[in-house]
PDB file of N, CA and C in Angstrom:
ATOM      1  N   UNK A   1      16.569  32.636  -2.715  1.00  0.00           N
ATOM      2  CA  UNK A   1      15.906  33.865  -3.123  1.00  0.00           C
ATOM      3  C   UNK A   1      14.544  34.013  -2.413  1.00  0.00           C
ATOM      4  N   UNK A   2      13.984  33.302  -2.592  1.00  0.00           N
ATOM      5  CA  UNK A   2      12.590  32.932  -1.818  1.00  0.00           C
ATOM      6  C   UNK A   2      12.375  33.366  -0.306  1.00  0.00           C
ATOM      7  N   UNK A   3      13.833  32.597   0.698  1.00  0.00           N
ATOM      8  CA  UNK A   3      13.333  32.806   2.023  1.00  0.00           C
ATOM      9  C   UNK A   3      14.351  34.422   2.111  1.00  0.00           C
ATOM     10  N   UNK A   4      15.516  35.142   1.487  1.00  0.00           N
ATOM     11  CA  UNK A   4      15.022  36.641   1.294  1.00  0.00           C
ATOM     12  C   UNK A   4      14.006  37.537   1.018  1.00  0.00           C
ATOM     13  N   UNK A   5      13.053  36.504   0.072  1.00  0.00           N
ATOM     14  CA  UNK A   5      11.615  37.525   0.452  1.00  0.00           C
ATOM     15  C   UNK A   5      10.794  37.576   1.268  1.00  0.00           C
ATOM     16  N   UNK A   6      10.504  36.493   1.925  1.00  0.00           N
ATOM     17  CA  UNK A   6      10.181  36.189   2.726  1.00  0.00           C
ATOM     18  C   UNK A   6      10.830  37.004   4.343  1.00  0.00           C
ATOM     19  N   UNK A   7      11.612  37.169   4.401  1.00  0.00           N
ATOM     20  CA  UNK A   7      12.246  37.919   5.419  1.00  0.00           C
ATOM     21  C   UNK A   7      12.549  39.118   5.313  1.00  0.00           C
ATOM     22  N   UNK A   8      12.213  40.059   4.044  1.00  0.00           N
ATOM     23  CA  UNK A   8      11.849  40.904   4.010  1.00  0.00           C
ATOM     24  C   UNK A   8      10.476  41.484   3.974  1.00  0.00           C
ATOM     25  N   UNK A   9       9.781  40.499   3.981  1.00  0.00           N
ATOM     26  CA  UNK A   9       8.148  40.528   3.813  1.00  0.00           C
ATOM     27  C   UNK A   9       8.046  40.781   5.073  1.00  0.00           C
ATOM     28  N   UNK A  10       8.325  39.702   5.869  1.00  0.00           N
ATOM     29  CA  UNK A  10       8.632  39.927   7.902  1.00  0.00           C
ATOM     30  C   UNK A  10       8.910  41.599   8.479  1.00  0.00           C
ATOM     31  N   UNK A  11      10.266  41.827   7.682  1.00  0.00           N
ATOM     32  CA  UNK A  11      10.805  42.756   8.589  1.00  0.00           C
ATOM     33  C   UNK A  11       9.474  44.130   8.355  1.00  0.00           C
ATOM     34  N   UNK A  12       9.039  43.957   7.225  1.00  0.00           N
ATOM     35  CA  UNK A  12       8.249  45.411   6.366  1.00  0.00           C
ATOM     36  C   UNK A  12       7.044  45.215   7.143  1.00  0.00           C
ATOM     37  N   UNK A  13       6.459  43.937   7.870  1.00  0.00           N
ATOM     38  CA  UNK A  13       5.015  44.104   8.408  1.00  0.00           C
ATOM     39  C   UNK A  13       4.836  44.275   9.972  1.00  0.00           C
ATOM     40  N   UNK A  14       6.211  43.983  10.178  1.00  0.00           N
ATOM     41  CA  UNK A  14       6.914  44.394  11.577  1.00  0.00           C
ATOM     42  C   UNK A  14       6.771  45.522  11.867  1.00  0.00           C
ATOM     43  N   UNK A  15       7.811  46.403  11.000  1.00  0.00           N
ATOM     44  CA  UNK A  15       7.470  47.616  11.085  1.00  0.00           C
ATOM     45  C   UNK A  15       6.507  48.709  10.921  1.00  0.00           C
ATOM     46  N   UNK A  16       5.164  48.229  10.010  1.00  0.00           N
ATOM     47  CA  UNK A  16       4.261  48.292   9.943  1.00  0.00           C
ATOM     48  C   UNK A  16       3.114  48.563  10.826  1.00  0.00           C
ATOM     49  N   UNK A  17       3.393  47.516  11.870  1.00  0.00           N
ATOM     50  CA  UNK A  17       2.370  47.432  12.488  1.00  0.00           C
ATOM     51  C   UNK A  17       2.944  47.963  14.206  1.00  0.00           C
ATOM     52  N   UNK A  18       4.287  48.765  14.178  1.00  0.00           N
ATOM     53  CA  UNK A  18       4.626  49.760  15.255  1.00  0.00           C
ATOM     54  C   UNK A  18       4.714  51.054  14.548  1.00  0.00           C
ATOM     55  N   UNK A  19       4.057  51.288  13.299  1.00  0.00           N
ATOM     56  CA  UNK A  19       4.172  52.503  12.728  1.00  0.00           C
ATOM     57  C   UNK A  19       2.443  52.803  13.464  1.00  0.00           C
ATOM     58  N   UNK A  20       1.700  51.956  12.596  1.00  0.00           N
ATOM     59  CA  UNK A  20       0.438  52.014  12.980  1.00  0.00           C
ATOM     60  C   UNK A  20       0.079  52.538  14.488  1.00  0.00           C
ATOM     61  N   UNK A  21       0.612  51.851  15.571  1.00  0.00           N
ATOM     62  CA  UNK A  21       0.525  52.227  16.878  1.00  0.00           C
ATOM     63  C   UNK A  21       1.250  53.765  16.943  1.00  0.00           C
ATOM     64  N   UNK A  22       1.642  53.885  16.328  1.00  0.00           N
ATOM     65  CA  UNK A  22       2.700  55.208  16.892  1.00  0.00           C
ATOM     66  C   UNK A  22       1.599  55.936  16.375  1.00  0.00           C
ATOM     67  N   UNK A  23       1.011  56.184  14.925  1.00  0.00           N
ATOM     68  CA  UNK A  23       0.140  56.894  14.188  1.00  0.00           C
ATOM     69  C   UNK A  23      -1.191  57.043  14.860  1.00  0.00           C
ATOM     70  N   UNK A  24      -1.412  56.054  15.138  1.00  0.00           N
ATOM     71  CA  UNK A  24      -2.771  56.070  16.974  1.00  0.00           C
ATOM     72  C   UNK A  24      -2.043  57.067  17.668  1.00  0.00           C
ATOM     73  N   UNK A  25      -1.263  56.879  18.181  1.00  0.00           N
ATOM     74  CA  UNK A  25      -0.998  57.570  19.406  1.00  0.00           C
ATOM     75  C   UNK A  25      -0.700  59.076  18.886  1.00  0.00           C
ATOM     76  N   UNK A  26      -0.406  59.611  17.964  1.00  0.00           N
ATOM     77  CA  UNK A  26      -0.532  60.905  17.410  1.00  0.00           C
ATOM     78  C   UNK A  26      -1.761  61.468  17.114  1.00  0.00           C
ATOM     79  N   UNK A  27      -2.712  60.361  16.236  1.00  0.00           N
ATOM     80  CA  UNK A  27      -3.272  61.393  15.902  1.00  0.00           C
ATOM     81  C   UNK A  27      -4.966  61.140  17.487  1.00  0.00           C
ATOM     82  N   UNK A  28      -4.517  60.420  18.218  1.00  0.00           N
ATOM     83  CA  UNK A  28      -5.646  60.483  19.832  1.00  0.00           C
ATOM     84  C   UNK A  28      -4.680  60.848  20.607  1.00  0.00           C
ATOM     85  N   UNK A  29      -4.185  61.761  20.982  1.00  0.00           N
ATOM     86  CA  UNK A  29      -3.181  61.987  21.968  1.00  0.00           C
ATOM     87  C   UNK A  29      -3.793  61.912  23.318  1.00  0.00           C
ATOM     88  N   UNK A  30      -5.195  62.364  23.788  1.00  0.00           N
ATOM     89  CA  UNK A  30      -5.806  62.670  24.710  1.00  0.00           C
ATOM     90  C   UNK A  30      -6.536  60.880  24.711  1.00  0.00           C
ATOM     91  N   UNK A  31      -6.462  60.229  24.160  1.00  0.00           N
ATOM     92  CA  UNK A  31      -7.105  58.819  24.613  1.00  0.00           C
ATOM     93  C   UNK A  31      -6.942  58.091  25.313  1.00  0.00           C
ATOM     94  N   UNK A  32      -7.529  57.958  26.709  1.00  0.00           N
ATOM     95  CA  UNK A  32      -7.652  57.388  28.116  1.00  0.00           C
ATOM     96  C   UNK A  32      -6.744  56.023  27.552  1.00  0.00           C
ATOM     97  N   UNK A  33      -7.010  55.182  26.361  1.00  0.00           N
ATOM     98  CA  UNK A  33      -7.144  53.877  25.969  1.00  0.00           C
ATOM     99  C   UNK A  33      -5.522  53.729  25.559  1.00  0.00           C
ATOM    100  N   UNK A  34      -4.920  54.836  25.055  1.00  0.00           N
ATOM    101  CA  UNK A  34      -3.169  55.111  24.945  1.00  0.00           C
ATOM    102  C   UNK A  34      -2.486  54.175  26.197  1.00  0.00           C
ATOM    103  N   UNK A  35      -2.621  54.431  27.269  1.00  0.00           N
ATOM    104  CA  UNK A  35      -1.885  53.954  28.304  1.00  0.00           C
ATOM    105  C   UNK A  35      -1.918  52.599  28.028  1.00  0.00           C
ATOM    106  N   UNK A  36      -2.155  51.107  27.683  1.00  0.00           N
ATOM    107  CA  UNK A  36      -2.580  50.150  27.516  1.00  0.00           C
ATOM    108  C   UNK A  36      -1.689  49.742  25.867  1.00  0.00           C
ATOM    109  N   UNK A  37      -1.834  51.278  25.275  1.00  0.00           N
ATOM    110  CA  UNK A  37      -1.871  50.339  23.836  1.00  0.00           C
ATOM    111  C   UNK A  37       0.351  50.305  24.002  1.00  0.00           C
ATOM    112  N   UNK A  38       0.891  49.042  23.399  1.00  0.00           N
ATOM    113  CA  UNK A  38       1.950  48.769  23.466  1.00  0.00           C
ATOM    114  C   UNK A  38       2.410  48.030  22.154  1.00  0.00           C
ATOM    115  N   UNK A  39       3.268  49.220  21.425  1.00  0.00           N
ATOM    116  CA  UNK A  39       3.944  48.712  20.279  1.00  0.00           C
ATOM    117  C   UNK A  39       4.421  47.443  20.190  1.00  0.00           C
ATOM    118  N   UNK A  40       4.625  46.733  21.606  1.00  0.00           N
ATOM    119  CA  UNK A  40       5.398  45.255  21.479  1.00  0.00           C
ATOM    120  C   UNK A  40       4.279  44.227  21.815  1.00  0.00           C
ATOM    121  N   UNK A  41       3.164  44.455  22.296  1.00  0.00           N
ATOM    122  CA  UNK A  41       2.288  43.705  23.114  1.00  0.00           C
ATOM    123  C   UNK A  41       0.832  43.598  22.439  1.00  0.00           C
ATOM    124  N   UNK A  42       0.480  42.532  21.592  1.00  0.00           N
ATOM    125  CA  UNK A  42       0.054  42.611  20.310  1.00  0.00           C
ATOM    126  C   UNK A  42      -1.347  42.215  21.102  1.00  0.00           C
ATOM    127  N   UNK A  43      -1.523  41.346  22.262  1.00  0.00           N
ATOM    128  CA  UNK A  43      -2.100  40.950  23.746  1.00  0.00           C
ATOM    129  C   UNK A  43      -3.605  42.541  23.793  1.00  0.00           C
ATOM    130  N   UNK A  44      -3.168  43.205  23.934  1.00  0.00           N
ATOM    131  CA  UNK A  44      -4.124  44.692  24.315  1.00  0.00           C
ATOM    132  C   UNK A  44      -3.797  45.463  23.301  1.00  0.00           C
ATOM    133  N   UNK A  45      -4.398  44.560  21.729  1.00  0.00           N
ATOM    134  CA  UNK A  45      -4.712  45.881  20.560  1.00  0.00           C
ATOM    135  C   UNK A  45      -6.210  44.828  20.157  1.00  0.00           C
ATOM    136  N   UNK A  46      -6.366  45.794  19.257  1.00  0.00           N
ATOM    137  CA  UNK A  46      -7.372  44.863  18.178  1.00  0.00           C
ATOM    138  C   UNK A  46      -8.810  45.437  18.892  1.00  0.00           C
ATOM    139  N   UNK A  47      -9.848  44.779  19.199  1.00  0.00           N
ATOM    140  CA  UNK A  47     -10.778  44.257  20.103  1.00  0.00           C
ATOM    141  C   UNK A  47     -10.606  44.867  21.357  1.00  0.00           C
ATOM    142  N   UNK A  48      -9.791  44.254  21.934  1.00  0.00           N
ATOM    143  CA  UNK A  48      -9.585  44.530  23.207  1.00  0.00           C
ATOM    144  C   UNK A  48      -9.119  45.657  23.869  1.00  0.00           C
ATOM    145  N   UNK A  49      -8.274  46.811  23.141  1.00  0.00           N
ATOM    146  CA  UNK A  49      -8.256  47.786  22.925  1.00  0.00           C
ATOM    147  C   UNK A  49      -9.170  48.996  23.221  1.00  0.00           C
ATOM    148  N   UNK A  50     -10.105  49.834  23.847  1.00  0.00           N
ATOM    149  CA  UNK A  50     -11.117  50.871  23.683  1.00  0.00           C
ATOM    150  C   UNK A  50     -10.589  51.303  22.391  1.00  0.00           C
ATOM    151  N   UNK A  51      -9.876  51.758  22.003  1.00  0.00           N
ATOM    152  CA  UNK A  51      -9.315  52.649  20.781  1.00  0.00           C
ATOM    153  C   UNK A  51      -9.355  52.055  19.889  1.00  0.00           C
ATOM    154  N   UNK A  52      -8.554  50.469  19.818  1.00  0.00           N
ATOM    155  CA  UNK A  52      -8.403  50.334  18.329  1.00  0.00           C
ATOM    156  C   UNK A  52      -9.603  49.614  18.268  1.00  0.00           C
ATOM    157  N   UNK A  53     -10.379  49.333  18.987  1.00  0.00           N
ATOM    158  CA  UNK A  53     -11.347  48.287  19.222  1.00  0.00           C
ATOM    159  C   UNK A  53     -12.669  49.327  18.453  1.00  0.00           C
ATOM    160  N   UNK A  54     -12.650  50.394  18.534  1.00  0.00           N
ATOM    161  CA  UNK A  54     -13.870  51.302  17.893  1.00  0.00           C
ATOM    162  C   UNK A  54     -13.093  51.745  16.429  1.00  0.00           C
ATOM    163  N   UNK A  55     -12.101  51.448  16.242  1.00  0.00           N
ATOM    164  CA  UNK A  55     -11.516  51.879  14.569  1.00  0.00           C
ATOM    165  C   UNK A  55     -11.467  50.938  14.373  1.00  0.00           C
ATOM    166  N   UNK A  56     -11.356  49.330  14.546  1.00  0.00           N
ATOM    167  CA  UNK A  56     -11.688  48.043  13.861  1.00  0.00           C
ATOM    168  C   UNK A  56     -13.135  48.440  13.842  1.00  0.00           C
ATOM    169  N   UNK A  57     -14.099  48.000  14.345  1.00  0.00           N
ATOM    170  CA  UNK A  57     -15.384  47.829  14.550  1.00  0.00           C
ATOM    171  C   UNK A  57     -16.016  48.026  13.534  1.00  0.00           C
ATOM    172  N   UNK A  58     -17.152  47.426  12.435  1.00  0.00           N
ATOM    173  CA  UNK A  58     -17.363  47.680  11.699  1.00  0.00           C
ATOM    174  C   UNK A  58     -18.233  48.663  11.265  1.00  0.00           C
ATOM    175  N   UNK A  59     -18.904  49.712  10.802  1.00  0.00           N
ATOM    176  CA  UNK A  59     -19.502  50.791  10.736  1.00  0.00           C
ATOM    177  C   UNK A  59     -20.985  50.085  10.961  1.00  0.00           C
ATOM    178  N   UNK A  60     -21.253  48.826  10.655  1.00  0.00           N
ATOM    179  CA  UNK A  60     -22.362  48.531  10.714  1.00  0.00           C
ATOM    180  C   UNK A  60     -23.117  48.155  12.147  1.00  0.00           C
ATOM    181  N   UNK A  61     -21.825  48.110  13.481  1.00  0.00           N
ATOM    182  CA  UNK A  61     -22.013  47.539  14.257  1.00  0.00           C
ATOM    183  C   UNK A  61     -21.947  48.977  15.141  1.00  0.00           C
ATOM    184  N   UNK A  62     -22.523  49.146  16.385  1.00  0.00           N
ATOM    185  CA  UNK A  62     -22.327  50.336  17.128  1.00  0.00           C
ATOM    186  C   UNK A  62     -21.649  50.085  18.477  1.00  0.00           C
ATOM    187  N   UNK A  63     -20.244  50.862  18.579  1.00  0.00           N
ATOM    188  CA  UNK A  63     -19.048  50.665  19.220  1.00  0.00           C
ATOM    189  C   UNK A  63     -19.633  50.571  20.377  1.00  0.00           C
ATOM    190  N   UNK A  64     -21.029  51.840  20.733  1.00  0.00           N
ATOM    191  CA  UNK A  64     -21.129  52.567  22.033  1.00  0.00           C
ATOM    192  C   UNK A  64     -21.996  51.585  22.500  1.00  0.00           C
ATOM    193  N   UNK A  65     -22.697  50.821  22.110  1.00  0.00           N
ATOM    194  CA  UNK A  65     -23.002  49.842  22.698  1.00  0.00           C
ATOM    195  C   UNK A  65     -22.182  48.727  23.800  1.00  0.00           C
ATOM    196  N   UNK A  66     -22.891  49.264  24.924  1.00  0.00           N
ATOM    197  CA  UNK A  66     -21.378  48.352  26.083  1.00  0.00           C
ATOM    198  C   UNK A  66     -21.322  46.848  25.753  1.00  0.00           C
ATOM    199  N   UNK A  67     -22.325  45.922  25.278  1.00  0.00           N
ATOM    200  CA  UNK A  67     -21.799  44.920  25.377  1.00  0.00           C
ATOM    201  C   UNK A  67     -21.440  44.234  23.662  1.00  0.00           C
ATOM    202  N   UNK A  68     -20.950  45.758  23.091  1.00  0.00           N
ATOM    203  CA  UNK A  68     -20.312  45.456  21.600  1.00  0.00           C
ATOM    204  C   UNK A  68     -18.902  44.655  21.585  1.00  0.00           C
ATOM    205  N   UNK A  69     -18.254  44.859  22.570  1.00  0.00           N
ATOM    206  CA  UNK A  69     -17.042  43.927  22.783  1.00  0.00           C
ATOM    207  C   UNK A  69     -17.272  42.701  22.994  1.00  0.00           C
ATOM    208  N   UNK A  70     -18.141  42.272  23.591  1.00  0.00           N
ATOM    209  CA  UNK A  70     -18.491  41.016  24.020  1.00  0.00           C
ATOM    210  C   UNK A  70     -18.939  40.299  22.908  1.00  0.00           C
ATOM    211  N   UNK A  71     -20.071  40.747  21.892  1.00  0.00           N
ATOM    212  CA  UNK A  71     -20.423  39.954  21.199  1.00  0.00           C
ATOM    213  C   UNK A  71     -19.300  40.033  20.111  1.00  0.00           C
ATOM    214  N   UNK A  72     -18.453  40.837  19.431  1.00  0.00           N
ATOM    215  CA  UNK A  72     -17.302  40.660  18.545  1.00  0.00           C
ATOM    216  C   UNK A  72     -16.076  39.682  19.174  1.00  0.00           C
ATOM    217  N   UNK A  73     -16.123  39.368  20.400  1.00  0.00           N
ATOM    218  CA  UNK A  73     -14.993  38.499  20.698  1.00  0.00           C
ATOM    219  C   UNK A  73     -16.147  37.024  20.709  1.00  0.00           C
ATOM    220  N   UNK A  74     -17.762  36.933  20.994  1.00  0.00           N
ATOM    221  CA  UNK A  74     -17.943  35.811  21.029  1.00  0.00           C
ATOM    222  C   UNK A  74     -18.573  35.312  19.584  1.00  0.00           C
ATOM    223  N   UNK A  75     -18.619  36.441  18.574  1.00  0.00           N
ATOM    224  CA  UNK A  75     -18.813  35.693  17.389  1.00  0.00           C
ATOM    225  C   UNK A  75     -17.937  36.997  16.117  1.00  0.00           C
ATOM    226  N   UNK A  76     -16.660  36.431  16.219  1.00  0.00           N
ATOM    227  CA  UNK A  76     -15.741  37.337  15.111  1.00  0.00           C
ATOM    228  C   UNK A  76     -16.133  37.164  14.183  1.00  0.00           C
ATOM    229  N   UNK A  77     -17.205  36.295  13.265  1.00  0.00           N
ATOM    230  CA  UNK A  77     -17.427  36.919  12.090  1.00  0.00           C
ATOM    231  C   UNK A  77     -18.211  37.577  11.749  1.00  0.00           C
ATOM    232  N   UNK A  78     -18.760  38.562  12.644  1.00  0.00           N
ATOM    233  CA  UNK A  78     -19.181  40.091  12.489  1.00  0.00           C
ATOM    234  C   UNK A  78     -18.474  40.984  12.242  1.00  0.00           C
ATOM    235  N   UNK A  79     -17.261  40.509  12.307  1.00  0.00           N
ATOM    236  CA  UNK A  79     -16.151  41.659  11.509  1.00  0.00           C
ATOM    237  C   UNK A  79     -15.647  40.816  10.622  1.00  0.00           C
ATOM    238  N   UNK A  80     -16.009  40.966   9.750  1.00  0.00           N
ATOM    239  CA  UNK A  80     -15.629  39.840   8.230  1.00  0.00           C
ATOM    240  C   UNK A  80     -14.871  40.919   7.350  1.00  0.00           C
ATOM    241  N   UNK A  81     -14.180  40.544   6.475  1.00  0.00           N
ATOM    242  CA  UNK A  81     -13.611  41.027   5.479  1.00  0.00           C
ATOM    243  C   UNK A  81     -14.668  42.021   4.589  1.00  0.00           C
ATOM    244  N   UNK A  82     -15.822  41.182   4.785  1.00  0.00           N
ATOM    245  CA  UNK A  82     -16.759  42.160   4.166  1.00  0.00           C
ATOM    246  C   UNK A  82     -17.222  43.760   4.664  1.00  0.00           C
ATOM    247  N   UNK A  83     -16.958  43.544   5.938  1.00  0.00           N
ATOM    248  CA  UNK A  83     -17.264  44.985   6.724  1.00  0.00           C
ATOM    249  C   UNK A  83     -16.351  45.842   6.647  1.00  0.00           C
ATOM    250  N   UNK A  84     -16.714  47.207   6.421  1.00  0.00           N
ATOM    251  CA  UNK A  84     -15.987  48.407   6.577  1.00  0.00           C
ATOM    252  C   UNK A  84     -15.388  48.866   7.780  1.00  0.00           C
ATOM    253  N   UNK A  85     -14.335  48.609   8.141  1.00  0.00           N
ATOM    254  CA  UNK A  85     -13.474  49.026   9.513  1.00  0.00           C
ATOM    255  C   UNK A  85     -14.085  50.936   9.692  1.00  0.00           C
ATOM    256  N   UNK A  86     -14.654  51.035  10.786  1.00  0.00           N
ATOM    257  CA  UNK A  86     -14.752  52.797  11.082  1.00  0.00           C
ATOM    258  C   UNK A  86     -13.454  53.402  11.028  1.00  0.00           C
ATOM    259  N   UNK A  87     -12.216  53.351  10.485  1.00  0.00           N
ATOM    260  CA  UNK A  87     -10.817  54.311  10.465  1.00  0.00           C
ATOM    261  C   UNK A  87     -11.208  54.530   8.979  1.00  0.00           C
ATOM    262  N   UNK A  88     -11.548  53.429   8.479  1.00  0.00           N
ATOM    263  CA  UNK A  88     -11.912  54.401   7.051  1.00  0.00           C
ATOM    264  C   UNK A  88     -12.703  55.433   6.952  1.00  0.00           C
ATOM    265  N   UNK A  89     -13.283  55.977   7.452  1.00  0.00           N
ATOM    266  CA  UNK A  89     -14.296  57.208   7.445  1.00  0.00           C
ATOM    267  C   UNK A  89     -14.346  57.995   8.907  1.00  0.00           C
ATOM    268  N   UNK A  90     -13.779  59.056   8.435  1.00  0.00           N
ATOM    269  CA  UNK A  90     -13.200  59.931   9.400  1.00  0.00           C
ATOM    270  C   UNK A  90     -14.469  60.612   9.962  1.00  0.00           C
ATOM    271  N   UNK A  91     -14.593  60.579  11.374  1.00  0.00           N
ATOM    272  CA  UNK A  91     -15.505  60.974  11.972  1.00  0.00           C
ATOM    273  C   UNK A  91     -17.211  60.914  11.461  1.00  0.00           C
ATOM    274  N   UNK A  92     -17.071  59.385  11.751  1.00  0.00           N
ATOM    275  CA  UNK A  92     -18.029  58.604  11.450  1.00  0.00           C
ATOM    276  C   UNK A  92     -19.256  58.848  10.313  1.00  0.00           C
ATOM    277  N   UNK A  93     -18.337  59.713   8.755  1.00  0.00           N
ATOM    278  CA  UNK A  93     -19.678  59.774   7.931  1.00  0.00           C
ATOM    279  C   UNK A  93     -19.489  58.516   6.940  1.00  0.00           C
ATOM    280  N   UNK A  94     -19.649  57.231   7.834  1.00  0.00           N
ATOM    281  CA  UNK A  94     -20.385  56.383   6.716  1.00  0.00           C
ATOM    282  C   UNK A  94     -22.110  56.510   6.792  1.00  0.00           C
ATOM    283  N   UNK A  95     -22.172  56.165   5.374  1.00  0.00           N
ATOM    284  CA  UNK A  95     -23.655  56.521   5.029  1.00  0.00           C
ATOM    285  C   UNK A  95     -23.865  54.848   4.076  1.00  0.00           C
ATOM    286  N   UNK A  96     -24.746  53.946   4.695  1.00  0.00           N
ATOM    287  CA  UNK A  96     -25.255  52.610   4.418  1.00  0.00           C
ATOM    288  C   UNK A  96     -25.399  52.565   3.048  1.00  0.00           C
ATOM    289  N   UNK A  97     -25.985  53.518   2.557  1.00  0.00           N
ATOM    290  CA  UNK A  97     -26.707  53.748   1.346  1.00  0.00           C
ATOM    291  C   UNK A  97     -25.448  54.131   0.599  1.00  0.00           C
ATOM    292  N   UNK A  98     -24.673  54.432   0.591  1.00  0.00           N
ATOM    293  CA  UNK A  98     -23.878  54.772  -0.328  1.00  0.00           C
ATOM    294  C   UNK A  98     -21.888  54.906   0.234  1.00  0.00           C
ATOM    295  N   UNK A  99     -21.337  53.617   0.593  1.00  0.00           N
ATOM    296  CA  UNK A  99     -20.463  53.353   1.321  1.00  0.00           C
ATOM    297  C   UNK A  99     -18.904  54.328   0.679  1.00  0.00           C
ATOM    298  N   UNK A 100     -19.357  54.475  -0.299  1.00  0.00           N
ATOM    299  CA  UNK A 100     -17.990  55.338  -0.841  1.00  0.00           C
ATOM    300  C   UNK A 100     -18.020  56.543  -0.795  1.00  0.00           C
ATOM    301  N   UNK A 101     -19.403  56.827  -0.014  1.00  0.00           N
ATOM    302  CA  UNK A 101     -19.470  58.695   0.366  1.00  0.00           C
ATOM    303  C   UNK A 101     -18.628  58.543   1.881  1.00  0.00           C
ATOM    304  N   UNK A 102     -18.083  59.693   1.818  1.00  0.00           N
ATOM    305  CA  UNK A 102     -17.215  59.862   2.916  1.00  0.00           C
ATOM    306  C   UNK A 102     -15.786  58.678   3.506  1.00  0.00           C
ATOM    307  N   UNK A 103     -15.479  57.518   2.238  1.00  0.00           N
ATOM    308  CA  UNK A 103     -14.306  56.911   2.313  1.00  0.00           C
ATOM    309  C   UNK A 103     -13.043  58.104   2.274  1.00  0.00           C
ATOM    310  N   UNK A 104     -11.944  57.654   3.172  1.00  0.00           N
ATOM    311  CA  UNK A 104     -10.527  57.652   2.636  1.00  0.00           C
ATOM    312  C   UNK A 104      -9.880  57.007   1.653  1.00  0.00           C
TER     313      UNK A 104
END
């Protein structure tokens, strides 16, 4: 019973996470960073990504900063569980002071 849940746990986060890419690619259609991103190629998402790399990023950290990639790959726990990913707040109104203004 166990390793059926377990393998349905698999198949559901599988699919999950080529829904996610597809849902990028709809709703940035015009994003230079599309060409790169690959439902199978898990290698050029995240970070490394331009795209998903500024909707991970944490609101506290500033994407446009060029060498913001660099320091999130040389010290990842600046994106801690504690930080607010920027996809939660649609066109960037997080507000410090009050993090649940402008959540999804």
């Amino acid at each position: 019973l166990k390793e059926g849940q377990n393998s349905a746990r698999q198949a559901d986060t599988n699919s999950l996470k080529y829904a996610i890419v597809d849902m990028i690619r709809l709703q940035f259609p015009k994003s230079p960073a599309l060409c790169s991103l690959d439902r199978k190629n898990k290698a050029l998402r995240g970070f490394r990504n331009d795209l998903t790399g500024e909707l991970l990023c944490p609101t506290t950290l500033d994407w446009s900063d060029d060498s913001m990639w660099e320091k999130l790959h040389a010290a990842p726990n600046l994106a801690s569980t504690m930080s607010w990913p920027r996809f939660f707040y649609p066109k960037d109104r997080y507000n410090p002071t009050d993090i649940a203004e402008g959540l999804l």
